[in-house]
Structure formats: C-alpha cells, structure tokens
Protein backbone atom coordinates (compact mmCIF):
# COMPACT_ATOMS: atom_id res chain seq x y z
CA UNK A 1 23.40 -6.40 -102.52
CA UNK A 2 27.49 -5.80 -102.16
CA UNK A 3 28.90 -7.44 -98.74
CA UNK A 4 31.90 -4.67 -97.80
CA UNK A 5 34.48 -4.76 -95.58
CA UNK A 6 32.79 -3.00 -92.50
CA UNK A 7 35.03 0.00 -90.37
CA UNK A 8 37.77 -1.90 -88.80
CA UNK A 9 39.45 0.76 -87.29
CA UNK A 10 43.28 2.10 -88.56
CA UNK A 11 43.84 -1.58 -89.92
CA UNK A 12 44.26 -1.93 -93.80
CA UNK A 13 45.29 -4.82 -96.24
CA UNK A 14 43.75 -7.32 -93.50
CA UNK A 15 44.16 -11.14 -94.63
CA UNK A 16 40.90 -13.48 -95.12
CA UNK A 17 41.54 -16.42 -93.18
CA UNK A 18 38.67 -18.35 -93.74
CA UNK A 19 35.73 -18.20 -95.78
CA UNK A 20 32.83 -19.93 -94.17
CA UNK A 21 29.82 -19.66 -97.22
CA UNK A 22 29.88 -20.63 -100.80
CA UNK A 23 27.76 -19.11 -103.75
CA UNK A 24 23.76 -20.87 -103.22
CA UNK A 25 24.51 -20.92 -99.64
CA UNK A 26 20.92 -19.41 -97.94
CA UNK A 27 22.14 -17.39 -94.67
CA UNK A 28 20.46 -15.28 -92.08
CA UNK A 29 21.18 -11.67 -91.26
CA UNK A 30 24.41 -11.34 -89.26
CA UNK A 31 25.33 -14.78 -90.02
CA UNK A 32 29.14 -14.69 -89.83
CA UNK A 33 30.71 -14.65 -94.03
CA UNK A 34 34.62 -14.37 -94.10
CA UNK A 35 36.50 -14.41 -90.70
CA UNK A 36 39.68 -11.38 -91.26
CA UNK A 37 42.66 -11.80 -89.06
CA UNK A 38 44.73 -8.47 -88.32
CA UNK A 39 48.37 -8.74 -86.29
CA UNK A 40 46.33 -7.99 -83.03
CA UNK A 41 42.51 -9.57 -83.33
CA UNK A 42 40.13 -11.91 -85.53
CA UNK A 43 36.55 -11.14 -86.96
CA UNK A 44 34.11 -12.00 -88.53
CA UNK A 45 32.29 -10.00 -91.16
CA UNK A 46 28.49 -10.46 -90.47
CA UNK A 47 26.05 -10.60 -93.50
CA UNK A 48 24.16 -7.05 -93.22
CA UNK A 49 20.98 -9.38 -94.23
CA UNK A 50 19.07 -12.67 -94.77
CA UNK A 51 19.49 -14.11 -98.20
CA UNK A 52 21.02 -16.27 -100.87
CA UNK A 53 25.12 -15.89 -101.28
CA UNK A 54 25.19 -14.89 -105.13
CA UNK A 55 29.31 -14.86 -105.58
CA UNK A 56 32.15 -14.56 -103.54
CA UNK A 57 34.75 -11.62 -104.52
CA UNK A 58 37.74 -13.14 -102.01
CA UNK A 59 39.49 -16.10 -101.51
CA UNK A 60 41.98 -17.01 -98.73
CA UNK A 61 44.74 -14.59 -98.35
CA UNK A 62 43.64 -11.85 -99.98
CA UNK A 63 44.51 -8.68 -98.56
CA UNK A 64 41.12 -6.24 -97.64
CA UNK A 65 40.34 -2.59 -96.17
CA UNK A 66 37.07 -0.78 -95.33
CA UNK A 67 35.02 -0.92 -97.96
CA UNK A 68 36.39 -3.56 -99.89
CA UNK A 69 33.84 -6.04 -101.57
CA UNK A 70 33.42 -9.44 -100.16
CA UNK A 71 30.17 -10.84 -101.92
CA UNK A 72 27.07 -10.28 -103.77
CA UNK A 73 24.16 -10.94 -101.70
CA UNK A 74 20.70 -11.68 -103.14
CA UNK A 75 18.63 -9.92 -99.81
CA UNK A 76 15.24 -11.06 -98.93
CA UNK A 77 13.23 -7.48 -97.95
CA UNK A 78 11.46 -9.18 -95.20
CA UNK A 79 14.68 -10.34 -93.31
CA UNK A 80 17.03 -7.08 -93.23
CA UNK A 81 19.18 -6.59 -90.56
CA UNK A 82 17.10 -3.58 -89.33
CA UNK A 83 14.36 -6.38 -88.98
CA UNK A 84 16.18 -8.76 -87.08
CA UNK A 85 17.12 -6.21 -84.69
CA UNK A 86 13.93 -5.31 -84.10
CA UNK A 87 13.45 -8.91 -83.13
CA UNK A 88 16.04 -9.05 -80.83
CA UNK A 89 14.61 -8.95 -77.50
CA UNK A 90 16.13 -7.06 -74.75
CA UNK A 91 18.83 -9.09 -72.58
CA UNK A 92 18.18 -8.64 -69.04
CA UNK A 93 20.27 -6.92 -66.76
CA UNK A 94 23.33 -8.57 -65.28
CA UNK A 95 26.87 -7.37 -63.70
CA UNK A 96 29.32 -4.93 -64.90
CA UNK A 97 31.43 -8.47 -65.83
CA UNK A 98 27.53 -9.41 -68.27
CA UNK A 99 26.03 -8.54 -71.02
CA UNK A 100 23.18 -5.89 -69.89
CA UNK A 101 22.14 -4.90 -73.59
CA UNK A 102 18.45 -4.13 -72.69
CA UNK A 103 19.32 -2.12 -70.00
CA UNK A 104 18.22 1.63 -70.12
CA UNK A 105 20.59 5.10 -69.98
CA UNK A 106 20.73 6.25 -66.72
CA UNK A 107 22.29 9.70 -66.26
CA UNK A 108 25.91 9.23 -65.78
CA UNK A 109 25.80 11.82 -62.17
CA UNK A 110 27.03 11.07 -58.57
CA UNK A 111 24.78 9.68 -56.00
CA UNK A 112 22.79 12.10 -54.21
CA UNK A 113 23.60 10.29 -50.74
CA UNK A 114 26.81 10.55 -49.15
CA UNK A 115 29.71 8.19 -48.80
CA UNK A 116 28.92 5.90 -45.66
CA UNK A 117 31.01 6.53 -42.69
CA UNK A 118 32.51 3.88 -40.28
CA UNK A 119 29.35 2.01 -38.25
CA UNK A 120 29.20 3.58 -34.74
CA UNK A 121 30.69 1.52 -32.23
CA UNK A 122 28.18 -0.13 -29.91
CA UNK A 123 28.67 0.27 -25.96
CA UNK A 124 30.68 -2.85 -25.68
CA UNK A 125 33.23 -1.55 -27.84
CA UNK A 126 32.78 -3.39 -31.20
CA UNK A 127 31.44 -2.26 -34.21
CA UNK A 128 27.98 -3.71 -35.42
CA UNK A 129 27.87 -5.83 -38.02
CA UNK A 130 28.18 -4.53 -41.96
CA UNK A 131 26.01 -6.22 -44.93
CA UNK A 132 29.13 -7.51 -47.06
CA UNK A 133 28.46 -9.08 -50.77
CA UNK A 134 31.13 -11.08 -52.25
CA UNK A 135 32.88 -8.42 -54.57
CA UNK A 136 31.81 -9.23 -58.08
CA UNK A 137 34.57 -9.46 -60.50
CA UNK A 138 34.40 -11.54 -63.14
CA UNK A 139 33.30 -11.16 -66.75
CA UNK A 140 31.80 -15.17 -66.36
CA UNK A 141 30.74 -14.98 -62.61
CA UNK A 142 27.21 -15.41 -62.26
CA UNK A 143 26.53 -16.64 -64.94
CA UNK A 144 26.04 -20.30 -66.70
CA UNK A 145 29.05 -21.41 -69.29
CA UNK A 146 28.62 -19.65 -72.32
CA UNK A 147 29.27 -22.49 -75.39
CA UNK A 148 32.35 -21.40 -77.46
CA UNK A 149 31.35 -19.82 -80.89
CA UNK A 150 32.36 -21.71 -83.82
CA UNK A 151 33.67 -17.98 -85.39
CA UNK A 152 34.20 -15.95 -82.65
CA UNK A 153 35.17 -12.29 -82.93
CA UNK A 154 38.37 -10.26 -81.74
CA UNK A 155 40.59 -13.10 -79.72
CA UNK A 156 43.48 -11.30 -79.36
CA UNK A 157 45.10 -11.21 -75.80
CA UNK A 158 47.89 -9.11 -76.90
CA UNK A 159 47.58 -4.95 -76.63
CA UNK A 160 46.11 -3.07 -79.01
CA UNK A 161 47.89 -2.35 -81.81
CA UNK A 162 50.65 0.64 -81.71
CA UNK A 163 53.12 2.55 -83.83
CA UNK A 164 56.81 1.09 -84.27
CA UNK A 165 59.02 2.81 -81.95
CA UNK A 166 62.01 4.81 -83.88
CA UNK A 167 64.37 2.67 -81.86
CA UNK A 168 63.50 -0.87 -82.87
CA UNK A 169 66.20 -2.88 -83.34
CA UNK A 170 67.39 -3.33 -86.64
CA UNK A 171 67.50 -6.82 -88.39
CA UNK A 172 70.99 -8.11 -89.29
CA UNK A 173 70.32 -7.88 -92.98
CA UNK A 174 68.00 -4.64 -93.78
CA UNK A 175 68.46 -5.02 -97.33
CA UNK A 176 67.02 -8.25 -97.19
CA UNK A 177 64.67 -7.80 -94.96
CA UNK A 178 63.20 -4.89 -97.13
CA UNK A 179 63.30 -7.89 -100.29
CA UNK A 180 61.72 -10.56 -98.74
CA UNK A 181 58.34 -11.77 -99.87
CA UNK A 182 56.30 -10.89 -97.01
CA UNK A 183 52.85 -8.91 -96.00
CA UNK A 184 52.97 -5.93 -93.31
CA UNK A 185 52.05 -7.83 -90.66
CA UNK A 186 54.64 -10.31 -90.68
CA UNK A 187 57.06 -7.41 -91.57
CA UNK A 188 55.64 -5.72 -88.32
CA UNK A 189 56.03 -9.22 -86.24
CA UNK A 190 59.37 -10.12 -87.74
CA UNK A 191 60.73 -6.77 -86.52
CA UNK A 192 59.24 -6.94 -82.77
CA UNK A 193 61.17 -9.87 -82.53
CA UNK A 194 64.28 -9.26 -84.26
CA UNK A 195 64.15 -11.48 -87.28
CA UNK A 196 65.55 -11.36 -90.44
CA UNK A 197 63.11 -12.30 -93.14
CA UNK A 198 66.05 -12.30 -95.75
CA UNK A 199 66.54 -15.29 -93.83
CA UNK A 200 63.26 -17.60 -93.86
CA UNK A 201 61.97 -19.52 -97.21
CA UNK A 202 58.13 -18.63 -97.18
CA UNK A 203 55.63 -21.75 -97.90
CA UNK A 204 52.94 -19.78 -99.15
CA UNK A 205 51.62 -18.81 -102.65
CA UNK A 206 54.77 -17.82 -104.81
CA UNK A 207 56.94 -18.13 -101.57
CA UNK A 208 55.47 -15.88 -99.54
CA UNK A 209 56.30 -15.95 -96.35
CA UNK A 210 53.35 -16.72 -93.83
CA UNK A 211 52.77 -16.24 -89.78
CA UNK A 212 53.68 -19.89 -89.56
CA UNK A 213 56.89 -19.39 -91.09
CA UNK A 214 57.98 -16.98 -88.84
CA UNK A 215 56.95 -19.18 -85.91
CA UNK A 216 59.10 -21.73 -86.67
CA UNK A 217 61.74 -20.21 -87.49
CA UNK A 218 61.96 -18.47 -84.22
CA UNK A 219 61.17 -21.62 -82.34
CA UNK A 220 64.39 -23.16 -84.20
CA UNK A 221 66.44 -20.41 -83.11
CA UNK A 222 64.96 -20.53 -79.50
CA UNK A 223 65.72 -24.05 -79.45
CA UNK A 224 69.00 -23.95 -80.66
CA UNK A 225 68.61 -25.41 -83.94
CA UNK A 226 69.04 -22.67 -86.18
CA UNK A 227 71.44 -19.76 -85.09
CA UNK A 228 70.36 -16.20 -86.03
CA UNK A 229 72.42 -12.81 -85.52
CA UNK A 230 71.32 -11.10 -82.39
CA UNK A 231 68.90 -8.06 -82.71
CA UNK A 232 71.08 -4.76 -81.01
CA UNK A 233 70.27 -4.61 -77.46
CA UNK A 234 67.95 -7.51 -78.51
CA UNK A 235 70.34 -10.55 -77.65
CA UNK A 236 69.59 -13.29 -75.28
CA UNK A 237 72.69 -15.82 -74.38
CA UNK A 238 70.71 -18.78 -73.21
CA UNK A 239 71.14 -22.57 -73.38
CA UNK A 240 69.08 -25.02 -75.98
CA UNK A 241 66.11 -25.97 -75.41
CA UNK A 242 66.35 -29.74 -74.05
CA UNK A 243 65.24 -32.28 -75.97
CA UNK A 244 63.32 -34.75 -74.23
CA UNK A 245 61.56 -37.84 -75.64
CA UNK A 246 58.50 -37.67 -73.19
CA UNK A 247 56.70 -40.95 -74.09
CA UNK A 248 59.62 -43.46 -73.13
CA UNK A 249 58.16 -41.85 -69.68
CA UNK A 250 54.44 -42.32 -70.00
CA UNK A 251 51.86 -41.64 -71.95
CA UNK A 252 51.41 -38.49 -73.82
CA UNK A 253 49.62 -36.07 -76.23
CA UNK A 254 50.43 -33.82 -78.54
CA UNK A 255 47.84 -30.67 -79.10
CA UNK A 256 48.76 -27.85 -81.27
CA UNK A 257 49.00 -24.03 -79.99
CA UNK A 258 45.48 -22.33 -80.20
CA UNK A 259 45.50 -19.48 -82.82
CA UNK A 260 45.58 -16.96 -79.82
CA UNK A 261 48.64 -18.56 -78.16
CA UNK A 262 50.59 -18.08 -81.37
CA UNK A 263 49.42 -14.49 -81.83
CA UNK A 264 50.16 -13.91 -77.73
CA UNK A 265 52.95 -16.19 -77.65
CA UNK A 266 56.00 -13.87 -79.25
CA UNK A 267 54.50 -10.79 -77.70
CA UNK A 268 54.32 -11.78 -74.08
CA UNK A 269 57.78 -13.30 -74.15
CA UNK A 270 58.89 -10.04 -75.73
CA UNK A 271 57.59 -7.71 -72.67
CA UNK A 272 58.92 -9.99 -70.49
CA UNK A 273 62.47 -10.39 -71.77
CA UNK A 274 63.03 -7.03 -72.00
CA UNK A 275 61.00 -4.95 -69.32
CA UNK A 276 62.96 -5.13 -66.21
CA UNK A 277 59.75 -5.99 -63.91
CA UNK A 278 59.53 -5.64 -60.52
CA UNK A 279 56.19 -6.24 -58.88
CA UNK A 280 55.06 -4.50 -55.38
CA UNK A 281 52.12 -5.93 -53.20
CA UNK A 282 49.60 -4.19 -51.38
CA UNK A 283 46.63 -4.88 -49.08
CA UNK A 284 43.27 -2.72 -49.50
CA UNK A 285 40.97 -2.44 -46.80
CA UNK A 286 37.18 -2.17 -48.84
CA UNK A 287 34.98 -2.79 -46.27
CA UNK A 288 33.37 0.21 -46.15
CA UNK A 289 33.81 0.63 -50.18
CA UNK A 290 31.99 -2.55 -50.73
CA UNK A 291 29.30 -1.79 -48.11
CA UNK A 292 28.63 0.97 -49.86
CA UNK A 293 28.37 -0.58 -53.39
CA UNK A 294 26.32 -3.27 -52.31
CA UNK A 295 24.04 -0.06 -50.87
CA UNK A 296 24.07 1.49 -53.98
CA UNK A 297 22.97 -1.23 -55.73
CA UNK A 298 19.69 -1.51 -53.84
CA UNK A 299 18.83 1.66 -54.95
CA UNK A 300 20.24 2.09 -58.50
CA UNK A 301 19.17 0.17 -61.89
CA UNK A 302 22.74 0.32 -63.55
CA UNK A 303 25.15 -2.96 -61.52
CA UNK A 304 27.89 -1.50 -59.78
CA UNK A 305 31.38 -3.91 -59.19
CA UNK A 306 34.23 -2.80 -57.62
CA UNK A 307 35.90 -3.01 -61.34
CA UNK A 308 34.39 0.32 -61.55
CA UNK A 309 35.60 1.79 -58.29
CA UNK A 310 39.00 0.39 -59.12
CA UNK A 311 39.18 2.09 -62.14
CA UNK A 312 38.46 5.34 -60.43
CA UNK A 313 41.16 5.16 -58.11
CA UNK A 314 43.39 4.37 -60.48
CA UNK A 315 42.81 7.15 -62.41
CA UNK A 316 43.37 9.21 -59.35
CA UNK A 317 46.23 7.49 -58.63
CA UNK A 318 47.93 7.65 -62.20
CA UNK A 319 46.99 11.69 -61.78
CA UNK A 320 49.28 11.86 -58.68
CA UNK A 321 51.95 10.03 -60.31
CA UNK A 322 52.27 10.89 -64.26
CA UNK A 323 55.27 8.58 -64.63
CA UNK A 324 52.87 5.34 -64.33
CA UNK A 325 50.94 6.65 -66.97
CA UNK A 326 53.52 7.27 -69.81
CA UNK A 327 55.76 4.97 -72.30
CA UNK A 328 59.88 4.66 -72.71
CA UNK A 329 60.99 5.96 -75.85
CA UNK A 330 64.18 5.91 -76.91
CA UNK A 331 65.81 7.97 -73.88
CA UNK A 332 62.63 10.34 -73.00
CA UNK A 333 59.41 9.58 -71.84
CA UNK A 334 55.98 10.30 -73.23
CA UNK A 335 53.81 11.48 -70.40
CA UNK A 336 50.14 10.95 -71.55
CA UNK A 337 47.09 13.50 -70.48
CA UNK A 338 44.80 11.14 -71.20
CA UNK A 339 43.16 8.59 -69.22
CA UNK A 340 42.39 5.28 -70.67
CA UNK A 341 41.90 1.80 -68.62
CA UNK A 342 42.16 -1.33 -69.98
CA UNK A 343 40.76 -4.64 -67.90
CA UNK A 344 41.21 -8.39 -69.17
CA UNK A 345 38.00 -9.79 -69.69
CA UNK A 346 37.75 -13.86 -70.01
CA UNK A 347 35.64 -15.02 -72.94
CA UNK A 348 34.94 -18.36 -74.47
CA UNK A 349 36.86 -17.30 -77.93
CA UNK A 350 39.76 -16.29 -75.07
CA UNK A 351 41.37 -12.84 -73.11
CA UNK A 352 40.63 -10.16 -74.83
CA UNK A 353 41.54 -6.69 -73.29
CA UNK A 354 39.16 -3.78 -74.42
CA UNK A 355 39.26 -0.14 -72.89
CA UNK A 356 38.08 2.35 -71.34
CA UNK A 357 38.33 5.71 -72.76
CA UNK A 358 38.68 8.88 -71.28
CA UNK A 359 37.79 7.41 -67.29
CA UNK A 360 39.19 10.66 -66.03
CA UNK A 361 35.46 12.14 -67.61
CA UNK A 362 33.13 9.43 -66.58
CA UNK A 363 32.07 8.20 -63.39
CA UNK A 364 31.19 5.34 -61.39
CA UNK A 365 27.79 4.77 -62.95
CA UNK A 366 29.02 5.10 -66.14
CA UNK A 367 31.79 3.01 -66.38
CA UNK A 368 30.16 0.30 -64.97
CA UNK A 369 27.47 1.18 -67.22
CA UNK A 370 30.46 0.97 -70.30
CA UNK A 371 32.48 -2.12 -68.84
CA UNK A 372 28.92 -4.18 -69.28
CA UNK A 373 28.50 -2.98 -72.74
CA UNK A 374 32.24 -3.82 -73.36
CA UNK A 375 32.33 -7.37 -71.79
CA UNK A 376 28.92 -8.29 -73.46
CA UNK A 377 30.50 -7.54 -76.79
CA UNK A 378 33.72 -9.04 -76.05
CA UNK A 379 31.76 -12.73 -74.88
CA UNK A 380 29.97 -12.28 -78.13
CA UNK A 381 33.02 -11.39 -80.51
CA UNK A 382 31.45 -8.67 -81.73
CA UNK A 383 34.63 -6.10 -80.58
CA UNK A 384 36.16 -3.71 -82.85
CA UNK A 385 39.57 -3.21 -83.31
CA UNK A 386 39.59 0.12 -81.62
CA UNK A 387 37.51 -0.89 -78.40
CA UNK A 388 41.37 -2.70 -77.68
CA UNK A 389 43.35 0.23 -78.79
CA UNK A 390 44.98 3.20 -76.62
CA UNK A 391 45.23 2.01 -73.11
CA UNK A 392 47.59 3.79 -71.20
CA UNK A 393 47.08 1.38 -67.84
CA UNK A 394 45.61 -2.21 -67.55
CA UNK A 395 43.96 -3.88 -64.96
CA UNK A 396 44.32 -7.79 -64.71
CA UNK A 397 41.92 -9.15 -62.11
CA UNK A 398 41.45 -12.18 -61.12
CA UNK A 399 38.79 -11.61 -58.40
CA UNK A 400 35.87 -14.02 -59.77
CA UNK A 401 38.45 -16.79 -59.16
CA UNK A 402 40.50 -16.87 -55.98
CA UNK A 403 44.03 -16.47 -55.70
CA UNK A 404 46.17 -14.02 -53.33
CA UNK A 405 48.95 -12.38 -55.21
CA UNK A 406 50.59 -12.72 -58.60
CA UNK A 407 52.74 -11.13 -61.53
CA UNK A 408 51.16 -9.57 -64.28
CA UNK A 409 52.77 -9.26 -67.20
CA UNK A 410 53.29 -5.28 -68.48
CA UNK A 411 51.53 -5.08 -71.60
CA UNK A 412 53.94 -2.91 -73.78
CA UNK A 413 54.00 0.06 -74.30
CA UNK A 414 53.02 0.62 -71.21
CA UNK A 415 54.87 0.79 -67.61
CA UNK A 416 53.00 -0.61 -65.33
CA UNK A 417 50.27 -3.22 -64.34
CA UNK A 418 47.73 -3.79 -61.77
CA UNK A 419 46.77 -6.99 -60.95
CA UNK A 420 43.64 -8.17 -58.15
CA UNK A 421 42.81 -10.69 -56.66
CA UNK A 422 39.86 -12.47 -54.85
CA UNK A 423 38.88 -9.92 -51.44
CA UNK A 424 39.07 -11.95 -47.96
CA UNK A 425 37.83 -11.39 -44.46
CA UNK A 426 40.63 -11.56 -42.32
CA UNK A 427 41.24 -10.48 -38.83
CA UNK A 428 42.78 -6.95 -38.44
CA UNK A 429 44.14 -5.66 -35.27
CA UNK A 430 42.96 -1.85 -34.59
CA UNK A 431 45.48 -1.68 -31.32
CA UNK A 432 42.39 -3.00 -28.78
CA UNK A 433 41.20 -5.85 -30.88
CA UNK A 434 41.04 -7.91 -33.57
CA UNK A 435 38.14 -6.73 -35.84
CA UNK A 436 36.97 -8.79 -39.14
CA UNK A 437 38.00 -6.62 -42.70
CA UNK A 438 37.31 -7.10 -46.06
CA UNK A 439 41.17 -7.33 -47.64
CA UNK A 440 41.79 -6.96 -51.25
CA UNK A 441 45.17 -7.71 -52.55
CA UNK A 442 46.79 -5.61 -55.18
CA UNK A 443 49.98 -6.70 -57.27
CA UNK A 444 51.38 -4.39 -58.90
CA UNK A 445 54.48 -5.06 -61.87
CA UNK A 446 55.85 -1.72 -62.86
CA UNK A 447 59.00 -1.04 -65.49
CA UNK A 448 62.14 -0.14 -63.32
CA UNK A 449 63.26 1.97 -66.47
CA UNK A 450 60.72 4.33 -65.48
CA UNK A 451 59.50 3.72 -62.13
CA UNK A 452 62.01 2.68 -58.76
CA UNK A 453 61.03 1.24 -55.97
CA UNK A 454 59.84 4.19 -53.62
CA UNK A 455 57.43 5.35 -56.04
CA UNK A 456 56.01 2.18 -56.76
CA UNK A 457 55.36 1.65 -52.78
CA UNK A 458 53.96 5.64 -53.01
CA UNK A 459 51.44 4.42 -55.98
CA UNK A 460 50.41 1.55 -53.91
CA UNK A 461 49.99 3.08 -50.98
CA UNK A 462 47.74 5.57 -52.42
CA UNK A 463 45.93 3.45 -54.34
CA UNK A 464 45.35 1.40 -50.99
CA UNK A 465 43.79 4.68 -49.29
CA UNK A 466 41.73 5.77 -52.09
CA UNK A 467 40.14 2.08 -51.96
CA UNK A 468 40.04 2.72 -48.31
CA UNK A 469 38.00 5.69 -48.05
CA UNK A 470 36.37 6.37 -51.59
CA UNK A 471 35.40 9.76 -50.50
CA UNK A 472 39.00 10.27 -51.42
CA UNK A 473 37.91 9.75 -55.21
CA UNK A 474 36.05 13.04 -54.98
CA UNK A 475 39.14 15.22 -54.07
C-alpha cells in the first residue's frame, strides 16, 4: 500500500521535518509517519492502516504536495483504518471549549421559546433571584489535563496563511535576494520581515539557507550585532539589545525557544511594530444572556457557551460597521462580505486559532455545535491547514482563566481584535439601588489606519447592547 501526502489545503512543496518510523517498523492505523512543517502549522501524516513499514520514499527536507508518496506500507486487512474507526467509541458530550465527537446532529434552528425578559420585581422592590452558571469559556475548562502528544498536529499560533500584499517592502538587494539558496517559505518569511537573503550564508545541505538561519540573523541585527539596510517604511531606530551576564547575579537556566515561539515569534513582533494599536474597553451586562443559556441548556442536547453568543454579536456588530471587517492595502481598503470568526483555542501542542466560516449563516446551536468539533480536533492535532485560514475577525478570550482587561495583539491582515475576559458579579446602581450583575469585560485593539476612536467606542458600545439584550441578535 502507497502512504501519500493527504489534502493539506493551498500548501505545496511542504518540508519533512521529522520522520518518526523506519522500514520493519510494525505500526497501527493512524499511527503518526512523517511530521510536515508548512510556514504557518505542523502535522503529522497518519498511516491510513495497521501494518509493517516496507520503505520510506522521503528523508528530512524534502519538499512534498498532495499526493506525493511517503512509504510503502505492507497493510494487514483486518486492521484498516475503516476498522479502527469502527472501534472508536463515541466520546461523550462535553462544552463548546471539548471534544463532543459522539454527539448527534441536531437541526441547526432557533429555539422555539422566547428570549427571557427581565425577572418581575417583587413587592419590596428588588428583583428575585436569577440561576447564574459560571460562563464557560475555555477550550481546557472542565476538563482533566490532557498529556502533551509526542507529535502533535497544527501548532501554529500565527494566522492562517495569506497572499503577499503588492506593497511589501522590498529587500535592499532584490537581485540577491532572488539568487539566494533558499525554499519558499523562508523566501516568504525573509520578506515579512525585511531581510535580505543575499545577505545570510545558509548551513544546510549545499548551503541552503534554513528557518534557523534566518532567525539568527535577525536576532543579530535586533541586537545590534550585525547591521542590515532598513526595509522602506520598514525601519526601526532602536538601541542594542543589552548585554547582560545574568549568572554573576544568581543562578540561571538556559531553555531554548519552543518550535511555536520561533514560528510566532517574527510574526507577532511584526503586527505589533507596525499596526498603530489602540485598544478600547467595554463592560457587558449578560445576566440575562447567561440566564438564558444556562436555560437552554437544560433543555437542549448540543452545549451552549457564551463563545457562541459572542460570535453572534459580533457578526452583527461587524455588519453595522464594515470597516472592522476589512484589511489595509496599499492606500484602499478591502471590505469583506463574508463572515468568518476566528477564536484562540489553548491546546497541549500550544494556541492554535481555527475558524469559523460563514457565522453570518449559522446559528447559535450550530456554532457551538462547530466550535466543539473544532476545539476537539485542535487538542488532538488533527487540524487542517484550512480550518486556520480566512478569518476576517478573531476572538481572544481568556474567560476560563480570570483576568479583567488586556491587549490583544491584531492578527494581520486583519484590523481589529476582541479580547474577553473572566464575567464578575459586581454591584450596579439602577438609580434606586445597587443590584448584583453579571459583568463581562471586552478589550478591544483595533488598527487606527482604519478605524479612529469614535467608531471604535460605537463598535463597543453596540457590541455591549447586543450582549445585553440578545433579542437584539434577531434584528
């Protein structure tokens, strides 16, 4: 039996990283073979069944695409992959944030009963009681530790991948650039950051020049010990990195940067450099939103978390103001008519960021039906390169934690991020009283090429009612 490359989405000429069998090695079906590393996400390519590895058609660093062939697999009949599915049994069901793989398709319709309204006030002037749950959040709340996978899947915590802008800056050197030794997706890398390969000598087979390479020749120049021509628009006048001999202090240890920090790493310094970010805070009042999930959820089979809800109103919200939903390109804007939310989800392997697609079309059920499906597969690496592609709008929460308010980081292309944090009772006066409220804070970083201040406040505002009164959704 041929091993192939599997559908990887729009990525080709993928490097092996790792091969983790050897010819006479005996593995099971979906044992993990050859681990692939694109710019944006690692996987593993599973075997499709149980058997005895007969020869291996890759070595590290090859370049592969669908369809290219990985091994020769001698398959045992009785232990296909079809059968070992079968064998699976069903997971049980668990919140939007959990894996809920044996859970059955509901119909993705409304409820048939209405939104609650406020409690009637009692004759004494305060309003009875409401059943609150804690809001759940988080894609590990509820839920024992989950041991880290020797080969995990996608563990990319950068966005998905997109196309080079027509107004990158150019390299000092093009012609060099265009000569060095050097595969696309260091090309691709070396050009987000403003690098000039003509410059680096590569350390890898025939002096090609690798990832690591590229690393350290931009932590030279970031540290002031290598000086390198300023990208257009690009350059950064900042002072050298001290050098400081930490142990004459104490003692100390030295741990190298985990594969996903070094694939994050020049990306999130990137947005940050160079989107101007300003971030706008809000307070949501869910009481009566979460009173009526946790209603819901007595009566339906699929978990509902206020992930879902969020992603609602922000839909809505993006609707009412198009500019939070487009990219900067050159000096116009793209304004998208499409509708797809991105959340950070927390795995063992690391943050990943799948999405959403089309949430304008779906509702609540059935994204918290999809968000499941997508945080499951995320825990278990199993993601594919284009569950993390085309988000036009991100949500970063950090609800299953704690916290108050922070600063997300805009994930580029993109204008604008929403972050969350945990929800809090807190005393809220109504102009007679104090009366306890369920408060959610919302942060909100936004690019002040494309958004000013007044319209952030607007998108806040009206995210804040929609949250508010979800009835509001339905308009």
């Amino acid at each position: 039996m041929d091993v192939l490359v599997p559908d990887i989405g729009d990525f080709k000429d993928v490097p092996v990283i790792e091969i983790l069998v050897k010819p006479g090695d005996e593995v099971a079906a979906e044992a993990p073979l050859v681990t692939l590393e694109s710019d944006k996400a690692t996987m593993d390519v599973p075997s499709p069944s149980a058997g005895v590895i007969r020869e291996i058609a890759v070595k590290v660093g090859d370049k592969v695409s669908q369809g290219t062939l990985l091994a020769r697999l001698d398959a045992k009949e009785k232990e296909s992959r079809s059968a070992a599915t079968n064998r699976e049994p069903a997971a049980p069901e668990q919140p939007v944030a959990e894996s809920r793989g044996g859970v059955a398709p509901v119909e993705q319709e409304e409820p048939e009963k209405p939104f609650r309204e406020a409690p009637p006030k009692s004759a004494g002037g305060k309003a009875p009681p409401v059943e609150i749950e804690e809001p759940d959040w988080s894609v590990d709340e509820q839920q024992p530790p989950i041991p880290r996978k020797e080969y995990g899947g996608p563990t990319a915590t950068v966005p998905p991948p997109r196309a080079e802008s027509s107004t990158a800056p150019r390299v000092a050197d093009e012609e060099a650039f265009q000569k060095a030794h050097a595969g696309p997706g260091v090309r691709k890398l070396a050009r987000e950051l403003g690098a000039d390969l003509g410059r680096l000598t590569g350390t890898g087979p025939k002096g090609r020049i690798l990832p690591e390479d590229l690393y350290k020749f931009v932590k030279s120049v970031m540290t002031g010990t290598s000086a390198a021509p300023a990208a257009a628009g690009a350059g950064l006048a900042v002072a050298p990195w001290p050098k400081v001999d930490f142990a004459k202090f104490g003692a100390v240890e030295n741990r190298p940067l985990t594969r996903i920090q070094k694939i994050a790493g020049p990306g999130l310094h990137r947005n940050w450099v160079t989107i101007p970010h300003v971030t706008n805070c809000e307070d949501a009042d869910i009481t009566d939103l979460e009173a009526f999930r946790v209603a819901l959820n007595k009566e339906q089979e699929v978990k509902v978390t206020l992930l879902a809800f969020l992603m609602k109103a922000c839909v809505a919200a993006l609707q009412k103001f198009p500019n939070f939903n487009s990219s900067l390109e050159g000096d116009h804007l793209v304004v998208k008519k499409y509708w797809n939310i991105a959340f950070a989800a927390d795995t063992p392997q690391g943050l990943v960021v799948p999405v959403v697609k089309d949430a304008d079309k779906k509702g609540v059920f059935a994204i918290a039906k999809e968000t499941s499906e997508l945080a499951a597969k995320a825990r278990d690496g199993k993601l594919a390169p284009g569950d993390m592609q085309g988000a036009t709008f991100t949500i970063s929460s950090l609800g299953g934690i704690g916290g108050t308010y922070f600063t997300p980081i805009i994930s580029a292309p993109e204008v604008a991020i929403l972050g969350v944090c945990r929800a809090q009772m807190r005393p809220v006066w109504n102009g007679s009283e104090f009366n306890p409220r369920l408060i959610l804070p919302l942060s909100l970083s936004w690019d002040h090429r494309v958004v000013d201040g007044a319209g952030a406040a607007r998108f806040n505002t009206f995210l804040a009612g929609l949250l508010g009164d979800a009835r509001r959704m339905l308009l």
